[in-house]
C-alpha atoms as a PDB file:
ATOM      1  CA  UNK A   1     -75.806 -38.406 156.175  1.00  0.00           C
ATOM      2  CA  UNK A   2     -77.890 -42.010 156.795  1.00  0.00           C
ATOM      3  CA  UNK A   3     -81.069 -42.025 155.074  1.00  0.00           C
ATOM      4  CA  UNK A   4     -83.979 -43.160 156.876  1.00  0.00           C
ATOM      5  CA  UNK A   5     -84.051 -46.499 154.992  1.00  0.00           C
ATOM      6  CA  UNK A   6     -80.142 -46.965 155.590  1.00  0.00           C
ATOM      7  CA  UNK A   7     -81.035 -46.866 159.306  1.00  0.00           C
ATOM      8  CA  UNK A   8     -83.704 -48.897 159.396  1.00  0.00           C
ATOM      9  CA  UNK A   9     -81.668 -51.032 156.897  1.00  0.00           C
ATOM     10  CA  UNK A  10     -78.396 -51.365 159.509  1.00  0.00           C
ATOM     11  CA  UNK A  11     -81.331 -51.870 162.330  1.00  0.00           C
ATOM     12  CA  UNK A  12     -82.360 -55.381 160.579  1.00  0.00           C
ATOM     13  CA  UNK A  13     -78.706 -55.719 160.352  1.00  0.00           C
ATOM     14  CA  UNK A  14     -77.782 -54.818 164.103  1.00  0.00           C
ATOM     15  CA  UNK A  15     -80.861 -57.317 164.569  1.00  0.00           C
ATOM     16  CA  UNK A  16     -79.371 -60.315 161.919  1.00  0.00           C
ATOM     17  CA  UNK A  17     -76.316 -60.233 163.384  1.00  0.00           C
ATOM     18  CA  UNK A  18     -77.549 -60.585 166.966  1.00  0.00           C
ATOM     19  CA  UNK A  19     -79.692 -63.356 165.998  1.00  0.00           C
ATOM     20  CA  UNK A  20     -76.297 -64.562 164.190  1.00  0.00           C
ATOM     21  CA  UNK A  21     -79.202 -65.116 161.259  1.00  0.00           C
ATOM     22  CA  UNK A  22     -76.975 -65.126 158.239  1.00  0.00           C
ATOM     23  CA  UNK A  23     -79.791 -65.276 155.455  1.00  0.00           C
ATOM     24  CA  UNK A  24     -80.658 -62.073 156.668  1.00  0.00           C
ATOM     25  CA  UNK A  25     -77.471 -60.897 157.299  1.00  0.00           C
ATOM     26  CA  UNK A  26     -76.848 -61.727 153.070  1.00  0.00           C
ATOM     27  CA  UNK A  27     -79.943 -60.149 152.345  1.00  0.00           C
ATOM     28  CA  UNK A  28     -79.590 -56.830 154.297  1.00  0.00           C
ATOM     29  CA  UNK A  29     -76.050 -56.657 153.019  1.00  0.00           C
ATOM     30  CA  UNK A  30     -77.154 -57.114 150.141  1.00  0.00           C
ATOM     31  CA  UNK A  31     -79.565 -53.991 149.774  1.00  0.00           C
ATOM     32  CA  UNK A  32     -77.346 -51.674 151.526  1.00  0.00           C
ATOM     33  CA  UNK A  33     -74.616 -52.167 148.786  1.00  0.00           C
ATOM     34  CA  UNK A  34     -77.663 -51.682 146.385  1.00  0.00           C
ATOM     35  CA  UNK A  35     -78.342 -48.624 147.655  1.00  0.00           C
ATOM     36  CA  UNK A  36     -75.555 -46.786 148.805  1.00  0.00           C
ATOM     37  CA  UNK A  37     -74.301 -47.848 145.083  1.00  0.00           C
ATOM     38  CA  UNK A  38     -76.915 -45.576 144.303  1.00  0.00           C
ATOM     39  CA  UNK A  39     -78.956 -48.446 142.105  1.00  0.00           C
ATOM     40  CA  UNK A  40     -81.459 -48.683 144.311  1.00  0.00           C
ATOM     41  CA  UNK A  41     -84.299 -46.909 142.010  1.00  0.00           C
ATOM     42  CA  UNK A  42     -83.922 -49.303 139.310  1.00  0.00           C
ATOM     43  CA  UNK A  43     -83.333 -52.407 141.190  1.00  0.00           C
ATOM     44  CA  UNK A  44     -85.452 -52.754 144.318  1.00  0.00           C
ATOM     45  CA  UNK A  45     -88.776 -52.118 142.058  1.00  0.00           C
ATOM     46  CA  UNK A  46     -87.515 -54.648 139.746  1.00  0.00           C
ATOM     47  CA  UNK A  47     -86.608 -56.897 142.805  1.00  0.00           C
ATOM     48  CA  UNK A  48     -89.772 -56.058 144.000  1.00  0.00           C
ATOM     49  CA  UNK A  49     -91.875 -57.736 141.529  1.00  0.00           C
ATOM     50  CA  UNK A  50     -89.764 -60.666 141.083  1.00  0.00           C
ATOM     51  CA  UNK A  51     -88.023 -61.775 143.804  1.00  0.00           C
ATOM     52  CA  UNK A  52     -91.175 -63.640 145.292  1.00  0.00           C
ATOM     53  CA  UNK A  53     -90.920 -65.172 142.341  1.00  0.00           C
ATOM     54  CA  UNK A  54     -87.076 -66.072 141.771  1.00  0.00           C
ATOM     55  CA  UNK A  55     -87.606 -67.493 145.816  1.00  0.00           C
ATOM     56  CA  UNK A  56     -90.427 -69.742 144.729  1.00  0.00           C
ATOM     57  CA  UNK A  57     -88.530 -70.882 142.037  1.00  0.00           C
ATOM     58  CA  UNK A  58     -84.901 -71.487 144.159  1.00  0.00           C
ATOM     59  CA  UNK A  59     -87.079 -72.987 146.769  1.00  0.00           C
ATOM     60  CA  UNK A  60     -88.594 -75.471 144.460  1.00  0.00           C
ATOM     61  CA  UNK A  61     -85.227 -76.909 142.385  1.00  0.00           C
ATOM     62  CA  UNK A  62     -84.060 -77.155 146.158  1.00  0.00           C
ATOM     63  CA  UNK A  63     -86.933 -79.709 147.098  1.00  0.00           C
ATOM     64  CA  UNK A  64     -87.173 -81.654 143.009  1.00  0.00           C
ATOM     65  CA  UNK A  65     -82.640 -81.686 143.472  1.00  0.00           C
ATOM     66  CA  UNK A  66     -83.194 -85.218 145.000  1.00  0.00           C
ATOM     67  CA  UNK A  67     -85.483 -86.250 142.088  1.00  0.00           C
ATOM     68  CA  UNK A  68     -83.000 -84.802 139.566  1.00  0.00           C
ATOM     69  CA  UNK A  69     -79.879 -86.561 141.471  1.00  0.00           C
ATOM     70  CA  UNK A  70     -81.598 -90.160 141.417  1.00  0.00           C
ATOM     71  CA  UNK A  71     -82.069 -89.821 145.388  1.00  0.00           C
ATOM     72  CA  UNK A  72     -85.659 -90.206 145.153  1.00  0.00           C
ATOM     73  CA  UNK A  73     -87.766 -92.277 142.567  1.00  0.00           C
ATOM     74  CA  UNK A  74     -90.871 -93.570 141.526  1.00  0.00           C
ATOM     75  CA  UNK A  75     -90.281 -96.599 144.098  1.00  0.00           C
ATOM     76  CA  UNK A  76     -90.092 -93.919 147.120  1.00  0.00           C
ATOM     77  CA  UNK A  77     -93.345 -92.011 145.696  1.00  0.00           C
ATOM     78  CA  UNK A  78     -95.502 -95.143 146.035  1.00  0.00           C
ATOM     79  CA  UNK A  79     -93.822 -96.296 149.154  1.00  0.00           C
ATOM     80  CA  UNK A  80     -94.758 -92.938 150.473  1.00  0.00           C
ATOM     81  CA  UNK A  81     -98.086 -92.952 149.760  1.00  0.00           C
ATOM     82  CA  UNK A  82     -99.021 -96.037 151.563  1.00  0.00           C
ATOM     83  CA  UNK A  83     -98.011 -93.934 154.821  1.00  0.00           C
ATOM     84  CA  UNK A  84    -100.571 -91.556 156.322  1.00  0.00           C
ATOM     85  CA  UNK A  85     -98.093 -88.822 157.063  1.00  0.00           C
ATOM     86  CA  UNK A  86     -97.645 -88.843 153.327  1.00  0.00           C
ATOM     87  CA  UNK A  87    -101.304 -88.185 152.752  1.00  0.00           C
ATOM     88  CA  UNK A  88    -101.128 -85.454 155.335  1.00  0.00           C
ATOM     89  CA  UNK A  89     -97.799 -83.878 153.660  1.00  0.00           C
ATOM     90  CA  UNK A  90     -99.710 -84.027 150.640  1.00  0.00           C
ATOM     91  CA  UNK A  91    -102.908 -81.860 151.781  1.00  0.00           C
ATOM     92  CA  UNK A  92    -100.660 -79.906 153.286  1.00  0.00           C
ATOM     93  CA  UNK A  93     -98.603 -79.143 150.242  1.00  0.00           C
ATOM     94  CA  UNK A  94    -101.956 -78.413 148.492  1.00  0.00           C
ATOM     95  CA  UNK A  95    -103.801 -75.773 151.411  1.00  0.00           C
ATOM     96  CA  UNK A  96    -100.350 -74.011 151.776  1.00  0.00           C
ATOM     97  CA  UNK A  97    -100.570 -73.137 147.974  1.00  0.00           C
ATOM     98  CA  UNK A  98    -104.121 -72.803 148.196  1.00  0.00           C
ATOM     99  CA  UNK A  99    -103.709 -70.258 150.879  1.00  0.00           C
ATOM    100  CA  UNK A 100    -100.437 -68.350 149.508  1.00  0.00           C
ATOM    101  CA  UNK A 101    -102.667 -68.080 146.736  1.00  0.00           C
ATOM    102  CA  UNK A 102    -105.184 -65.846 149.101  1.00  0.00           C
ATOM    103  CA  UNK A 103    -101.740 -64.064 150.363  1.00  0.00           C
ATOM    104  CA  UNK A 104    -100.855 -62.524 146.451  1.00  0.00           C
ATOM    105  CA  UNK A 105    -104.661 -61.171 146.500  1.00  0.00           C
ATOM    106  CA  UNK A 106    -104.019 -59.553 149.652  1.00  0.00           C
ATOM    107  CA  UNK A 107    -100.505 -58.056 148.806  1.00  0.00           C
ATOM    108  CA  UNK A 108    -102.370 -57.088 145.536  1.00  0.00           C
ATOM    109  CA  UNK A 109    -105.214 -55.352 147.139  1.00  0.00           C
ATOM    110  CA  UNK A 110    -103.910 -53.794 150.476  1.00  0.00           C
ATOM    111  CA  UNK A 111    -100.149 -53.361 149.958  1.00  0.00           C
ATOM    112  CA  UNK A 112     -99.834 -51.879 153.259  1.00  0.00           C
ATOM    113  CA  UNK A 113    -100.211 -54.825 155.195  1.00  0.00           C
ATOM    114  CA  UNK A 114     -96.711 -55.943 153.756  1.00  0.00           C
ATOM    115  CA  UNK A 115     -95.278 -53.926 156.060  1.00  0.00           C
ATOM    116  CA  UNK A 116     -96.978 -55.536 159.036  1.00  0.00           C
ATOM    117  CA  UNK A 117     -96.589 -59.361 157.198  1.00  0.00           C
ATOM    118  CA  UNK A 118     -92.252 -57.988 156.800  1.00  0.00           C
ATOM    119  CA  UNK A 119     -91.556 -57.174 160.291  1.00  0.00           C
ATOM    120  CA  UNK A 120     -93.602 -60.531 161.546  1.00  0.00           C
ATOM    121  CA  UNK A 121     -90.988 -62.522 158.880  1.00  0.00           C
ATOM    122  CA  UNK A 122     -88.050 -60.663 160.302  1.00  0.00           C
ATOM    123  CA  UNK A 123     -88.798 -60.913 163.579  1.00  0.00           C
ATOM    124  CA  UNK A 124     -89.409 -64.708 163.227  1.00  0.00           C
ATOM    125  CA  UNK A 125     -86.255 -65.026 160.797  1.00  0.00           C
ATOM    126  CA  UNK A 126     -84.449 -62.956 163.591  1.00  0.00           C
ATOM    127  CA  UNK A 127     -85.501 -63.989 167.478  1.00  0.00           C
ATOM    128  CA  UNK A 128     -86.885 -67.779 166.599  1.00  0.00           C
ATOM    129  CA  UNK A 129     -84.612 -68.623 163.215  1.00  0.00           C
ATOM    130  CA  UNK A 130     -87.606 -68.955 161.448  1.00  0.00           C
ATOM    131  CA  UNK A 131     -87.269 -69.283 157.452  1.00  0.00           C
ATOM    132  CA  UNK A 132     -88.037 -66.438 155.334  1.00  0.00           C
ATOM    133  CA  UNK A 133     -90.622 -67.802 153.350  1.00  0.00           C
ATOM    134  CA  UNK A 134     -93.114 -66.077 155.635  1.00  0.00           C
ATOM    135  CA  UNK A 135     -94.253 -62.910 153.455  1.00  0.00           C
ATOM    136  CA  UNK A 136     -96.366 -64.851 150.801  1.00  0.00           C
ATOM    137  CA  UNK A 137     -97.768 -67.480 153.402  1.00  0.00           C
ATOM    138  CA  UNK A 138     -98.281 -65.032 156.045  1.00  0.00           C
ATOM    139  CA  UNK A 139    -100.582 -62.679 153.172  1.00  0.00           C
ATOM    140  CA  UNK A 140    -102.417 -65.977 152.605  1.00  0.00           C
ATOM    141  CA  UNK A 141    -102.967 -66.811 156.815  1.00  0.00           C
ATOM    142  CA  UNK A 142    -103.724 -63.026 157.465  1.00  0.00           C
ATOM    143  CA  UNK A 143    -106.348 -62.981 154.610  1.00  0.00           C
ATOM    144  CA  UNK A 144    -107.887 -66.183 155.571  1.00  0.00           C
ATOM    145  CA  UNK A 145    -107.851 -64.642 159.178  1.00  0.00           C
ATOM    146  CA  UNK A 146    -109.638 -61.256 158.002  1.00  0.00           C
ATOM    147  CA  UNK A 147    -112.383 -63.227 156.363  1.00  0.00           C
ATOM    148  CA  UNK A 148    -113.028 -64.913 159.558  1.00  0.00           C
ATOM    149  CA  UNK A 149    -112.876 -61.642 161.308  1.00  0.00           C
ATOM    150  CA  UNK A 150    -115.283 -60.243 158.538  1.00  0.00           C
ATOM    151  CA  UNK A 151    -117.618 -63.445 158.965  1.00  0.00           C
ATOM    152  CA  UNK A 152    -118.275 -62.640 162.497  1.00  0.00           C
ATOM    153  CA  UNK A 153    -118.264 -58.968 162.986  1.00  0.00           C
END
């Protein structure tokens, strides 16, 4: 009757609703109507190799909306910069990218470690309402991590 995927599906959603997490709540919801609709072998593959993408890009009008709206200008870019928490945002920015950058490689190259870097993002998302960006960034930390590993073993 229930698949093993619906099960583990209505577990993350036994778990989202617990956690009262509702961006995981949408999401799970989401892929259970998916697949009990019986779309699921066209979709989630498609899904698959672009939603990391389609999430990068929502994520990114999100943070340029105040630029577009007026809220921020050139004025608050060079009044920034003369604060050294800006400079620090700013190399932050740039080894987060750097180091997602690592994370694609390692999704590329060992896909089975997605399954480890998923549960870490739902349990975070879940138990500490962490943000599901995790998946991408948590490739890049793990495969920064396994170099270091490599380096001294």
């Amino acid at each position: 009757m229930f698949s093993q995927p619906i099960l583990f599906l209505l577990l993350l959603m036994g778990i989202a609703l617990i956690a009262k997490n509702q961006s995981l709540m949408i999401a799970v919801g989401v892929l259970i109507v998916l697949k009990i609709a019986g779309v699921d072998s066209k979709v989630f593959s498609f899904i698959q190799g672009k939603g990391i993408n389609w999430g990068v890009t929502i994520i990114t009008i999100a943070v340029l909306a105040p630029i577009a709206s007026g809220a921020i200008g050139f004025k608050d870019l060079i009044e920034a910069l003369k604060s050294p928490y800006a400079w620090i945002a700013l190399l932050a920015g740039m080894a987060v990218a750097l180091i997602a950058k690592n994370g694609l490689i390692l999704l590329e190259d060992d896909p089975h470690i997605t399954t480890a870097l998923v549960l870490g993002t739902i349990l975070a998302v879940s138990l500490f309402n962490g943000v599901a960006v995790g998946p991408l960034i948590g490739a890049g930390i793990a495969y920064l991590a396994m170099k270091l590993f490599e380096m001294f073993t």
